[in-house]
Protein backbone atom coordinates (compact mmCIF):
# COMPACT_ATOMS: atom_id res chain seq x y z
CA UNK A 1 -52.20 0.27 91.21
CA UNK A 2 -49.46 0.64 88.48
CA UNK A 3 -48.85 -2.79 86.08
CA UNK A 4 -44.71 -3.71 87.02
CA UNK A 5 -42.46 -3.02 84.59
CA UNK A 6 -40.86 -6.22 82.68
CA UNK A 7 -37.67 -5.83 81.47
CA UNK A 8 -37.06 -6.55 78.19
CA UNK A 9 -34.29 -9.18 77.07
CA UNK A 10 -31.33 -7.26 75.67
CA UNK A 11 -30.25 -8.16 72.06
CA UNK A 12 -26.64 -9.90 71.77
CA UNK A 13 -24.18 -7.44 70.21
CA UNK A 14 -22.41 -8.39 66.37
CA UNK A 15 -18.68 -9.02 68.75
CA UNK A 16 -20.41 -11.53 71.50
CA UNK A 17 -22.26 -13.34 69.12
CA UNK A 18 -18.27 -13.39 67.09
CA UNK A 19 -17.30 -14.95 70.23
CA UNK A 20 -19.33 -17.44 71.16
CA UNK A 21 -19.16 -18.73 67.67
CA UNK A 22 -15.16 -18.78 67.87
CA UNK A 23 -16.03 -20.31 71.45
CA UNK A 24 -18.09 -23.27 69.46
CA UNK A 25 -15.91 -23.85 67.46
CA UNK A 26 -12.62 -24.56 69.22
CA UNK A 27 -14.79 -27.32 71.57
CA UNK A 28 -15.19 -29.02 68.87
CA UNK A 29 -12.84 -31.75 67.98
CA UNK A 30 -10.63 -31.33 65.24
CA UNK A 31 -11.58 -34.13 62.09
CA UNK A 32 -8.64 -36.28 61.51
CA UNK A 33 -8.23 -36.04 57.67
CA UNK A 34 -7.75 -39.66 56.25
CA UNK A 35 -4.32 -41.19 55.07
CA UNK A 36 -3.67 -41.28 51.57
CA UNK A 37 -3.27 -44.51 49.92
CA UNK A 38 -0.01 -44.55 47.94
CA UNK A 39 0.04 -45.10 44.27
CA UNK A 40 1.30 -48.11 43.24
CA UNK A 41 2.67 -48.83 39.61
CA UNK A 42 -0.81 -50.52 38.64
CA UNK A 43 -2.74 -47.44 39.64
CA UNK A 44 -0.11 -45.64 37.23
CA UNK A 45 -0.92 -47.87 34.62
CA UNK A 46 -4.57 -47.77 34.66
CA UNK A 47 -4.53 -43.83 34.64
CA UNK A 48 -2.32 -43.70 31.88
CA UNK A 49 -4.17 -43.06 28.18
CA UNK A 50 -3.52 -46.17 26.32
CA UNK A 51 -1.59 -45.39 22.51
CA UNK A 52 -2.12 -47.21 19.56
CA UNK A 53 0.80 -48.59 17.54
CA UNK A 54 0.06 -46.58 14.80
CA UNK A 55 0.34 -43.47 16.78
CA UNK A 56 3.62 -44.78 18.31
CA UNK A 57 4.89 -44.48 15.44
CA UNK A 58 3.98 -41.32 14.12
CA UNK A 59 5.04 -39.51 17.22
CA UNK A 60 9.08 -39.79 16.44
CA UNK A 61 7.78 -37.93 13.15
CA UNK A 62 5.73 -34.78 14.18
CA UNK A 63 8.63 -34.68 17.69
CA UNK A 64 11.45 -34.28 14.94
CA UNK A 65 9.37 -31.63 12.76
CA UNK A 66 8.85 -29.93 16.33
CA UNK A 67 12.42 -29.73 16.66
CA UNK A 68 13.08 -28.18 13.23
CA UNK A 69 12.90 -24.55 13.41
CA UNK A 70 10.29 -23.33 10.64
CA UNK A 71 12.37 -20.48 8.84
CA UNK A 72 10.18 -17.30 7.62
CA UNK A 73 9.66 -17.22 4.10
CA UNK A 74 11.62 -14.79 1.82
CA UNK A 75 9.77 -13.68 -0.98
CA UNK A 76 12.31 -13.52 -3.99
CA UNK A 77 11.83 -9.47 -5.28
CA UNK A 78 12.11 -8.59 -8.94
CA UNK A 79 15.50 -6.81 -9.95
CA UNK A 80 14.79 -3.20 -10.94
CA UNK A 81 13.50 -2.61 -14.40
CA UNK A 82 15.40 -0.62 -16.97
CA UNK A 83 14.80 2.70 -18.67
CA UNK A 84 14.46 0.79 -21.78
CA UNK A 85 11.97 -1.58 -20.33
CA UNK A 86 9.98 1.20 -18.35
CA UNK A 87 9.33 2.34 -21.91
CA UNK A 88 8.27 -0.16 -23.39
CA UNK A 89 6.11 -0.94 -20.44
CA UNK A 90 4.19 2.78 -20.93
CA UNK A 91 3.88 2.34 -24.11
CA UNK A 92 2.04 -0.77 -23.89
CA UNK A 93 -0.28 0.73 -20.85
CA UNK A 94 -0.68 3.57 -23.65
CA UNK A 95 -1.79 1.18 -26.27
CA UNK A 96 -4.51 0.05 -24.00
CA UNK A 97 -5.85 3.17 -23.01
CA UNK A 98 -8.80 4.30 -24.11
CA UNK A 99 -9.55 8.19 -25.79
CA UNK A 100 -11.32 10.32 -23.20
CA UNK A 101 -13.70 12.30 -24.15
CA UNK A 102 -16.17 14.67 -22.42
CA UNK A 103 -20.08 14.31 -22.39
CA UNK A 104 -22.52 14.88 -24.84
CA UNK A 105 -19.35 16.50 -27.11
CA UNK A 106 -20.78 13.81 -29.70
CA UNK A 107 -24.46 14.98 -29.34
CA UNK A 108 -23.79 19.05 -29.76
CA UNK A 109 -21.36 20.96 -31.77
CA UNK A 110 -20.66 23.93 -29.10
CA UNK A 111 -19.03 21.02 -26.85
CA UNK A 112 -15.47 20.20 -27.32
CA UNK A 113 -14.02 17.05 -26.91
CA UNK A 114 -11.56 18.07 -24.45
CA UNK A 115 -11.58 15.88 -21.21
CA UNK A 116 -13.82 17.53 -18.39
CA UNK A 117 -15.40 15.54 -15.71
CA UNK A 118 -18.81 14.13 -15.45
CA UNK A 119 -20.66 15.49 -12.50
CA UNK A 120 -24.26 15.16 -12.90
CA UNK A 121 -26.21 13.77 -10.65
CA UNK A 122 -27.88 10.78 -13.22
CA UNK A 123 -25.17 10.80 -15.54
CA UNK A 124 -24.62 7.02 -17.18
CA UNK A 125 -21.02 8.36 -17.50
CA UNK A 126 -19.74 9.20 -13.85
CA UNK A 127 -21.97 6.21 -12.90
CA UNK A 128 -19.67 3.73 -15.31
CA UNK A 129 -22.81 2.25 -17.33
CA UNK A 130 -21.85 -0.43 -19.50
CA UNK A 131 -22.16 1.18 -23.42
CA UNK A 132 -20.99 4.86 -22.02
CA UNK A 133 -17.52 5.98 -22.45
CA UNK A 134 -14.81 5.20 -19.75
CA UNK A 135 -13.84 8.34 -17.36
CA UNK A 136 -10.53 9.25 -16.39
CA UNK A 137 -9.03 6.72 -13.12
CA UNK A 138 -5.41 6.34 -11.64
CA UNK A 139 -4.97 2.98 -12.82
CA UNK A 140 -4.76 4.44 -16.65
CA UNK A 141 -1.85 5.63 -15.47
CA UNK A 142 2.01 4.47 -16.57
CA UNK A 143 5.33 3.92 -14.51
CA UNK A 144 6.21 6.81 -12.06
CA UNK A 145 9.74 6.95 -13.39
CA UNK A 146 9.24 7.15 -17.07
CA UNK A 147 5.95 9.71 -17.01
CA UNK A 148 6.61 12.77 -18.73
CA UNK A 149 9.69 11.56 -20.45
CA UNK A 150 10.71 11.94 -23.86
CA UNK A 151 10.48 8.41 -26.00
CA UNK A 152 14.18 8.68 -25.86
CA UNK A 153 14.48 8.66 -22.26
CA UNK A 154 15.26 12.20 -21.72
CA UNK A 155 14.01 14.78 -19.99
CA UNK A 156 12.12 17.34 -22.13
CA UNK A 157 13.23 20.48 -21.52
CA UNK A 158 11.99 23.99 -23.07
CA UNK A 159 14.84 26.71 -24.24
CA UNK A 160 14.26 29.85 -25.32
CA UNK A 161 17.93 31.56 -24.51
CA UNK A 162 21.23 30.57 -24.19
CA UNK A 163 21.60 30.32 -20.40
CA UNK A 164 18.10 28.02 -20.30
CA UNK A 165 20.63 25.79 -22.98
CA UNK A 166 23.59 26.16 -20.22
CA UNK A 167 21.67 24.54 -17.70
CA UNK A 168 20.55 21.17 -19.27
CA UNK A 169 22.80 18.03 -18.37
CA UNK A 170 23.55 15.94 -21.76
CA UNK A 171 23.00 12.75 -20.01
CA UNK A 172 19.60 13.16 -18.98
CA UNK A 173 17.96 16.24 -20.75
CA UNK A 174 17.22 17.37 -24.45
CA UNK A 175 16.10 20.79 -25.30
CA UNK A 176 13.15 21.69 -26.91
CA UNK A 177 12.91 25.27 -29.14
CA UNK A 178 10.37 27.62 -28.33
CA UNK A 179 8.07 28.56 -30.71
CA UNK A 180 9.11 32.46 -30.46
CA UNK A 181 12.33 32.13 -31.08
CA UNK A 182 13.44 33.77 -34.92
CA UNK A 183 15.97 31.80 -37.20
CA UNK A 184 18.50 33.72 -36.40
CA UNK A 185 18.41 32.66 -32.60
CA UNK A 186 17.69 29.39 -33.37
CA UNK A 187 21.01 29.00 -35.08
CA UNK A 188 22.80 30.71 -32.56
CA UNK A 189 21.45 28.51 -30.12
CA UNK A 190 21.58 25.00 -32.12
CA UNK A 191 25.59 25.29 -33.17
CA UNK A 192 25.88 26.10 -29.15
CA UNK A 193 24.09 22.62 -28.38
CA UNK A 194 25.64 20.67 -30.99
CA UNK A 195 29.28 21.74 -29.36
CA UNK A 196 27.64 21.07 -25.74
CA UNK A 197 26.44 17.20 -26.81
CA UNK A 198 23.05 18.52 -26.08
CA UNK A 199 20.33 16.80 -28.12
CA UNK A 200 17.42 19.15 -29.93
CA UNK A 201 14.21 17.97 -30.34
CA UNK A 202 12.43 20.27 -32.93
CA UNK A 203 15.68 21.49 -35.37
CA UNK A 204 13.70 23.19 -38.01
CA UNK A 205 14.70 26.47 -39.18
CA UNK A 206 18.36 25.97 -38.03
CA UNK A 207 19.84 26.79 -41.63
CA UNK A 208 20.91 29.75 -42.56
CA UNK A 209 18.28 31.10 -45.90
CA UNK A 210 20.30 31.33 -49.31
CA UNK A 211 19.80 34.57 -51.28
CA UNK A 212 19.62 34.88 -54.95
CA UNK A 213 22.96 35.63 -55.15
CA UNK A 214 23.99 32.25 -53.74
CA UNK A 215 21.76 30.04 -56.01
């Protein structure tokens, strides 16, 4: 004879078991949450951090510099400096700074001392060694302004004809002869600045030669 089947209990599904848990729930009684006590003016007093006198009366103090609105701070700038004192300025810096000179120019005679740049890879000279010459840096360098001006203030200016001569300003250029240029030119072209206000740098040769007539 066959064993009878026995049924199996069937598993609860995820909603019925929600439900009978939201069931639970709302036969429960409700807790009554308990009434506040009310605060009464000792309870205030108690909870309330206790200041010393001496505090009491630095608090009017720091409330009042609370109230006063710090202005920002204006840093006062230096007025401009003049042409004259730009000058003077570069020629201090140039006072200071020292000759450069290349490497090794004071070891062999084939080496100029014309400024060229150390690049070796041990060289006591690009690496600053104290005893070694000092290289080249921007901080040799003088006012912005006043670099490459004459001593004078004025622009220095190369001429070798008469229209480089027409385009200088008085105010702020002087002209500067060329080395090419013959007497005769340079006369020419020294009686045109002198009636133009124009300043020259280098007047040499500008008279005219005397024969032996003359003398």
């Amino acid at each position: 004879m066959s064993e009878p089947k026995v049924s199996k209990p069937r598993k609860k599904t995820a909603a019925k078991a929600k439900k009978t848990k939201a069931a639970a729930k709302a036969a429960k009684p409700a807790k009554k949450a308990a009434p506040r006590r009310k605060m009464t003016k000792l309870d205030a007093k108690a909870k309330a951090p206790v200041t010393p006198p001496e505090m009491l009366e630095q608090q009017p103090k720091e409330i009042e510099e609370q109230q006063v609105v710090k202005q920002p701070t204006q840093v006062e700038k230096k007025p401009p400096m003049d042409l004259k004192q730009l000058l003077a300025l570069r020629a201090q810096i140039s006072s200071k700074r020292p000759r450069f000179i290349r490497q090794e120019s004071w070891r062999y005679g084939r080496i100029k001392e014309n400024w060229r740049k150390p690049k070796g890879i041990d060289s006591k000279m690009r690496k600053m060694v104290k005893g070694w010459p000092k290289i080249v840096k921007v901080g040799y360098r003088g006012p912005k302004i006043v670099r490459g001006l004459h001593p004078s203030g004025l622009r220095d200016v190369l001429v070798s004809n008469a229209g480089d001569l027409e385009k200088l300003n008085p105010k702020t250029d002087a002209a500067r002869f060329a080395s090419t240029l013959g007497r005769r030119k340079r006369i020419a072209l020294f009686a045109k600045a002198k009636n133009m206000g124009i300043r020259v740098l280098n007047p040499a040769r500008v008279t005219p030669i005397k024969t032996r007539e003359e003398t």
